[in-house]
N, C-alpha and C. Protein backbone atom coordinates (compact mmCIF):
# COMPACT_ATOMS: atom_id res chain seq x y z
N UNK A 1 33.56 -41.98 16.97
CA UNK A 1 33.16 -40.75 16.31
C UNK A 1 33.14 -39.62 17.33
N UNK A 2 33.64 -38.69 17.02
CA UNK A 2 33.83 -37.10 17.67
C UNK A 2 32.42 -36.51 17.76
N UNK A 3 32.12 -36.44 19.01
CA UNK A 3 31.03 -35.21 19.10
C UNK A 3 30.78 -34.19 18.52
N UNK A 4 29.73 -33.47 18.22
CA UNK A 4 29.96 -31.92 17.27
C UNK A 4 29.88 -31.30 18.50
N UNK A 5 31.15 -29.93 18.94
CA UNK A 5 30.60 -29.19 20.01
C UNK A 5 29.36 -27.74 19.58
N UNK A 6 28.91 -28.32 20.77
CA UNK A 6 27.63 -27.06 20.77
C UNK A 6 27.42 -25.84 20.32
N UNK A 7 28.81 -25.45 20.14
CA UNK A 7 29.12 -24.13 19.41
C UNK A 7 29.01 -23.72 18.24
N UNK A 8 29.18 -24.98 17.52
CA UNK A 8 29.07 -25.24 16.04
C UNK A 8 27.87 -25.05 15.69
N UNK A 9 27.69 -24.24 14.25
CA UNK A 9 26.25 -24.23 14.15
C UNK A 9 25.71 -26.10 13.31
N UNK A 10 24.55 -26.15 13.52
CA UNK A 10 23.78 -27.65 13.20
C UNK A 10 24.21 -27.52 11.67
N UNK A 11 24.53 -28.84 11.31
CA UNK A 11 23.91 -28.76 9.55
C UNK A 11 22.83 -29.09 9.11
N UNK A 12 22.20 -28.45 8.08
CA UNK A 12 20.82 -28.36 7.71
C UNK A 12 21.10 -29.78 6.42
N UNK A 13 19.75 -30.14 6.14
CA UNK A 13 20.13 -30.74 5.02
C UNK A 13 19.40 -30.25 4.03
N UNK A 14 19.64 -30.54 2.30
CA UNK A 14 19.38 -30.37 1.34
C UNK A 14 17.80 -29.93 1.17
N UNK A 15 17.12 -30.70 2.10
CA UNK A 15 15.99 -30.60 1.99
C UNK A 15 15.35 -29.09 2.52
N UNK A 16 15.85 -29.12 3.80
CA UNK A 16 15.35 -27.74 4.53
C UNK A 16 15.91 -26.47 4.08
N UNK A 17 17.31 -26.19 3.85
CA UNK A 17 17.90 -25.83 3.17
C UNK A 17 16.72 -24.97 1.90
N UNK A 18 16.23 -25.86 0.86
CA UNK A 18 15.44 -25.60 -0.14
C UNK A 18 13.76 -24.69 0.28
N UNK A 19 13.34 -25.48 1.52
CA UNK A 19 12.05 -25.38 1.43
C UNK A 19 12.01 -23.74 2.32
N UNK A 20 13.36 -23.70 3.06
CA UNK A 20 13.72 -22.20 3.66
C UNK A 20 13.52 -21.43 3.27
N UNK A 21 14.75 -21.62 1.65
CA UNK A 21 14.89 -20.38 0.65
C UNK A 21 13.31 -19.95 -0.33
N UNK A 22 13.01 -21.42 -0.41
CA UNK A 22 11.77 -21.65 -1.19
C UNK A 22 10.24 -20.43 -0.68
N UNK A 23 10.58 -20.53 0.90
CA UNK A 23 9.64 -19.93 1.45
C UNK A 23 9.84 -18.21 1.72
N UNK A 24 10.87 -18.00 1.96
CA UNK A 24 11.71 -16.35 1.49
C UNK A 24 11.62 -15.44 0.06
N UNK A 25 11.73 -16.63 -0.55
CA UNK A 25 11.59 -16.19 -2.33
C UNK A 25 10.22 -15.68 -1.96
N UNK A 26 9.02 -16.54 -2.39
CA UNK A 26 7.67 -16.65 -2.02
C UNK A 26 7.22 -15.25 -1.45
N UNK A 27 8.00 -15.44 0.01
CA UNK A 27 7.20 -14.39 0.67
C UNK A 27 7.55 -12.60 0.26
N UNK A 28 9.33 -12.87 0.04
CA UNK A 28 9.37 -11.46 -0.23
C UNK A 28 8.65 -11.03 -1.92
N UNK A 29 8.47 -11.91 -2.60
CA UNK A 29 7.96 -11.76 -4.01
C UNK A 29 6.39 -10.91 -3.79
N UNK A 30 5.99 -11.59 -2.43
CA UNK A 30 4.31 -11.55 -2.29
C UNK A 30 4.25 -9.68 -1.66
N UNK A 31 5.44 -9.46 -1.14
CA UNK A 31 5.73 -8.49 0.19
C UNK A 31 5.74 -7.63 -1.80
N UNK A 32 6.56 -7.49 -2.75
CA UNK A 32 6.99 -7.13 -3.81
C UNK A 32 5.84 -6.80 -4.62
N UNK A 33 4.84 -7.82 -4.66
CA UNK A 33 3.66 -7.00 -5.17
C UNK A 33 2.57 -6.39 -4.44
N UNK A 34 2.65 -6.09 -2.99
CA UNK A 34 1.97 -5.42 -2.21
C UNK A 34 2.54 -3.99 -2.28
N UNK A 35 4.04 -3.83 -2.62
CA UNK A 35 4.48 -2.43 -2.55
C UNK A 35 4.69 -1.85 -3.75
N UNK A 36 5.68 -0.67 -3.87
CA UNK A 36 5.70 -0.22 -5.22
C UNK A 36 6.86 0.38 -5.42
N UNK A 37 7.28 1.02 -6.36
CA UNK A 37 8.94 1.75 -6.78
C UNK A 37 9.75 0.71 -6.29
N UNK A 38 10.40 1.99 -5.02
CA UNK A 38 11.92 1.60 -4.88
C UNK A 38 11.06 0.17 -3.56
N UNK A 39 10.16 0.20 -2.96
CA UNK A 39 9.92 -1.01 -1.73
C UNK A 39 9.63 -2.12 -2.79
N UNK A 40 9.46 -2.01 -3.67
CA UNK A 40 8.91 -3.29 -4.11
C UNK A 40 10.57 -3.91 -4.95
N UNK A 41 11.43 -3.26 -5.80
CA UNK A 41 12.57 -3.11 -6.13
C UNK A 41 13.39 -3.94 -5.26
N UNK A 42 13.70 -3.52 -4.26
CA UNK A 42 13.88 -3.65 -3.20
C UNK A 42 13.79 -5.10 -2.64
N UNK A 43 12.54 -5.42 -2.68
CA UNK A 43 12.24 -6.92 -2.42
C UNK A 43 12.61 -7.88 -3.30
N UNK A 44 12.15 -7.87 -4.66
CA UNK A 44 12.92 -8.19 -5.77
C UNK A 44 14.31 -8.70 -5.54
N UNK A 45 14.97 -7.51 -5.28
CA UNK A 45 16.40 -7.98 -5.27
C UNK A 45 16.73 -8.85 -4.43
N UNK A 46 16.14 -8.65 -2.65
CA UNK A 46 15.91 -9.55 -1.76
C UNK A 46 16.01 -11.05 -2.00
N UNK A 47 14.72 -11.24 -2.58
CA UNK A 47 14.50 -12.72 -3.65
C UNK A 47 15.73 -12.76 -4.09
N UNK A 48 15.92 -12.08 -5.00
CA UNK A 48 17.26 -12.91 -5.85
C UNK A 48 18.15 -13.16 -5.23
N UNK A 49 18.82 -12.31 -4.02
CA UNK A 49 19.49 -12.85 -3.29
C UNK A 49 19.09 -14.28 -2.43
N UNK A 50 18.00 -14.22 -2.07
CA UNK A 50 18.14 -15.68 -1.54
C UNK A 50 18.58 -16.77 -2.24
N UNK A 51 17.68 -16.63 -3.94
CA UNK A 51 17.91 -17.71 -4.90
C UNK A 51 19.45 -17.84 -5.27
N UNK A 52 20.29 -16.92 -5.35
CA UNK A 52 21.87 -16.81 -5.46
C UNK A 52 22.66 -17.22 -4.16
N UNK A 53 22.04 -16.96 -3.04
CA UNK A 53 22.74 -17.62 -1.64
C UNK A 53 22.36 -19.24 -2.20
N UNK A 54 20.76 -19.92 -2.69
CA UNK A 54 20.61 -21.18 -2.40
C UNK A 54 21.61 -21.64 -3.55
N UNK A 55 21.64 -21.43 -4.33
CA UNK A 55 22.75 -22.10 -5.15
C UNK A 55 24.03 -22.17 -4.99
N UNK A 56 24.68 -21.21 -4.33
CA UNK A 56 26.27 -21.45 -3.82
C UNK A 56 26.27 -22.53 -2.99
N UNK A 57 25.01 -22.60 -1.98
CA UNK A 57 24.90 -23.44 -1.10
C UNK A 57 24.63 -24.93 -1.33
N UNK A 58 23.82 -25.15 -2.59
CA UNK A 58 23.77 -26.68 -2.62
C UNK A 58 23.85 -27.17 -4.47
N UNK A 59 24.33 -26.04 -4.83
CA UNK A 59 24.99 -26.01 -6.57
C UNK A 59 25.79 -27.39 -6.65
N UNK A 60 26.50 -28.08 -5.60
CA UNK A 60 27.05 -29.41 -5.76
C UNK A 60 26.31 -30.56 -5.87
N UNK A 61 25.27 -30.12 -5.35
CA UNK A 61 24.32 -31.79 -4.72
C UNK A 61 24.65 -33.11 -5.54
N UNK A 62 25.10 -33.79 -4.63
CA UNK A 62 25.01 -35.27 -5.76
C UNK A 62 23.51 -35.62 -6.46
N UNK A 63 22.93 -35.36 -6.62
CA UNK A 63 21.15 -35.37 -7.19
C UNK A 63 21.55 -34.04 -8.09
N UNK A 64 21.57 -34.38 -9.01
CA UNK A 64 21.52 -32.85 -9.82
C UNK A 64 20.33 -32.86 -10.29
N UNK A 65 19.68 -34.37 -11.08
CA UNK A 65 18.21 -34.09 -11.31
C UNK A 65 17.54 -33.10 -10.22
N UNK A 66 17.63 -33.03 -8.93
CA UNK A 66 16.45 -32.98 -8.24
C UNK A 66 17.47 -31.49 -7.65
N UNK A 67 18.14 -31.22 -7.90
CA UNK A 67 18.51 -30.15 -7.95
C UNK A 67 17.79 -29.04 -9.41
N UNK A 68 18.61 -29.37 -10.39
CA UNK A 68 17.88 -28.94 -11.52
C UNK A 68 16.29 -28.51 -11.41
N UNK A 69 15.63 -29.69 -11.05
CA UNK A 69 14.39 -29.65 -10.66
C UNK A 69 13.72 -28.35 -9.60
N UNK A 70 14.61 -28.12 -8.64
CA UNK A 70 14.44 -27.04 -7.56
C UNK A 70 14.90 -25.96 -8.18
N UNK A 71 15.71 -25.84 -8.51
CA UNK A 71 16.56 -24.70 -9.60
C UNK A 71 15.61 -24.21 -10.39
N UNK A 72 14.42 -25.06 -10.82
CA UNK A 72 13.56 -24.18 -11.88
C UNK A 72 12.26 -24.00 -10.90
N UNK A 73 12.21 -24.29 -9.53
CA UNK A 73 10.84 -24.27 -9.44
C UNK A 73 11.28 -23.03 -8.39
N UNK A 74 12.21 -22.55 -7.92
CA UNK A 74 12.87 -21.64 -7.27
C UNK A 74 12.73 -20.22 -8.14
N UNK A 75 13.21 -20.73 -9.83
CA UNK A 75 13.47 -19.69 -10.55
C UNK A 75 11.88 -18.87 -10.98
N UNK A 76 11.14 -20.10 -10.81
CA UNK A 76 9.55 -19.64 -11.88
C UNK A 76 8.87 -18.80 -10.41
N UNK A 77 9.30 -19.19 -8.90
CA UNK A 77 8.71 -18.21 -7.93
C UNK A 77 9.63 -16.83 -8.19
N UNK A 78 10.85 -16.78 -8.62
CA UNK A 78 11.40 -15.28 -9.25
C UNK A 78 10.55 -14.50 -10.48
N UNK A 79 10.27 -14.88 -11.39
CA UNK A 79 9.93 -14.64 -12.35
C UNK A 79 7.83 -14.57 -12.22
N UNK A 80 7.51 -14.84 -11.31
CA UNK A 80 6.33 -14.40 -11.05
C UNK A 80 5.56 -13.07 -12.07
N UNK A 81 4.81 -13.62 -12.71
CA UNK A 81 4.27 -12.81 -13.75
C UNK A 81 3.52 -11.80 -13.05
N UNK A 82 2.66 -11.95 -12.16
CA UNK A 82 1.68 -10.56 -11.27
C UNK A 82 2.83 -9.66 -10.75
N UNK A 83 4.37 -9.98 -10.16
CA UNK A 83 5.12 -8.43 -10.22
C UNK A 83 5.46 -7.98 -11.27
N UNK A 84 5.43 -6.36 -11.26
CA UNK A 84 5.37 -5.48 -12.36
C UNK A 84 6.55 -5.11 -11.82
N UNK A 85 7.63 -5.42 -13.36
CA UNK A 85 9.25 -5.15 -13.24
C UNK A 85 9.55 -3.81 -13.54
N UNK A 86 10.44 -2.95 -12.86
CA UNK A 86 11.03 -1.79 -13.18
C UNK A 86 11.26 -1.25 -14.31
């Protein structure tokens, strides 16, 4: 087996991957109801971008249950009822 050279970035797995994006959603959502207008807007969109990066990224997983599963618990930290939507 071939070495990976050092240059290469590491691969993450499925797991970290999730609990990354998981923790980005979260925080900019929290950053989203501390601000207001266009800063809070702003963050919002942030979030969704992460949640749209994590799915290109592991939308294949052989586990789709437990994909599916992350997929909604990803989506319900978007949909956070205490931010007040535009």
């Amino acid at each position: 087996m071939t070495p990976v050279p050092p240059h290469l970035p590491r691969l993450y797995s499925y797991a970290a991957i999730t609990t990354h994006c998981a923790t980005q959603i979260a925080q900019f959502m929290a950053e989203a109801r501390r601000k207001s207008g266009a800063e809070a807007c702003y963050r919002r969109e942030r979030a969704y971008g992460v949640y749209i990066g994590w799915r290109a990224l592991v939308g294949g997983h052989a586990d789709q249950a437990m994909f599916h599963r992350d997929d909604l618990r990803l989506e319900a930290l978007l949909s956070d009822p205490l931010t007040p939507s535009p």
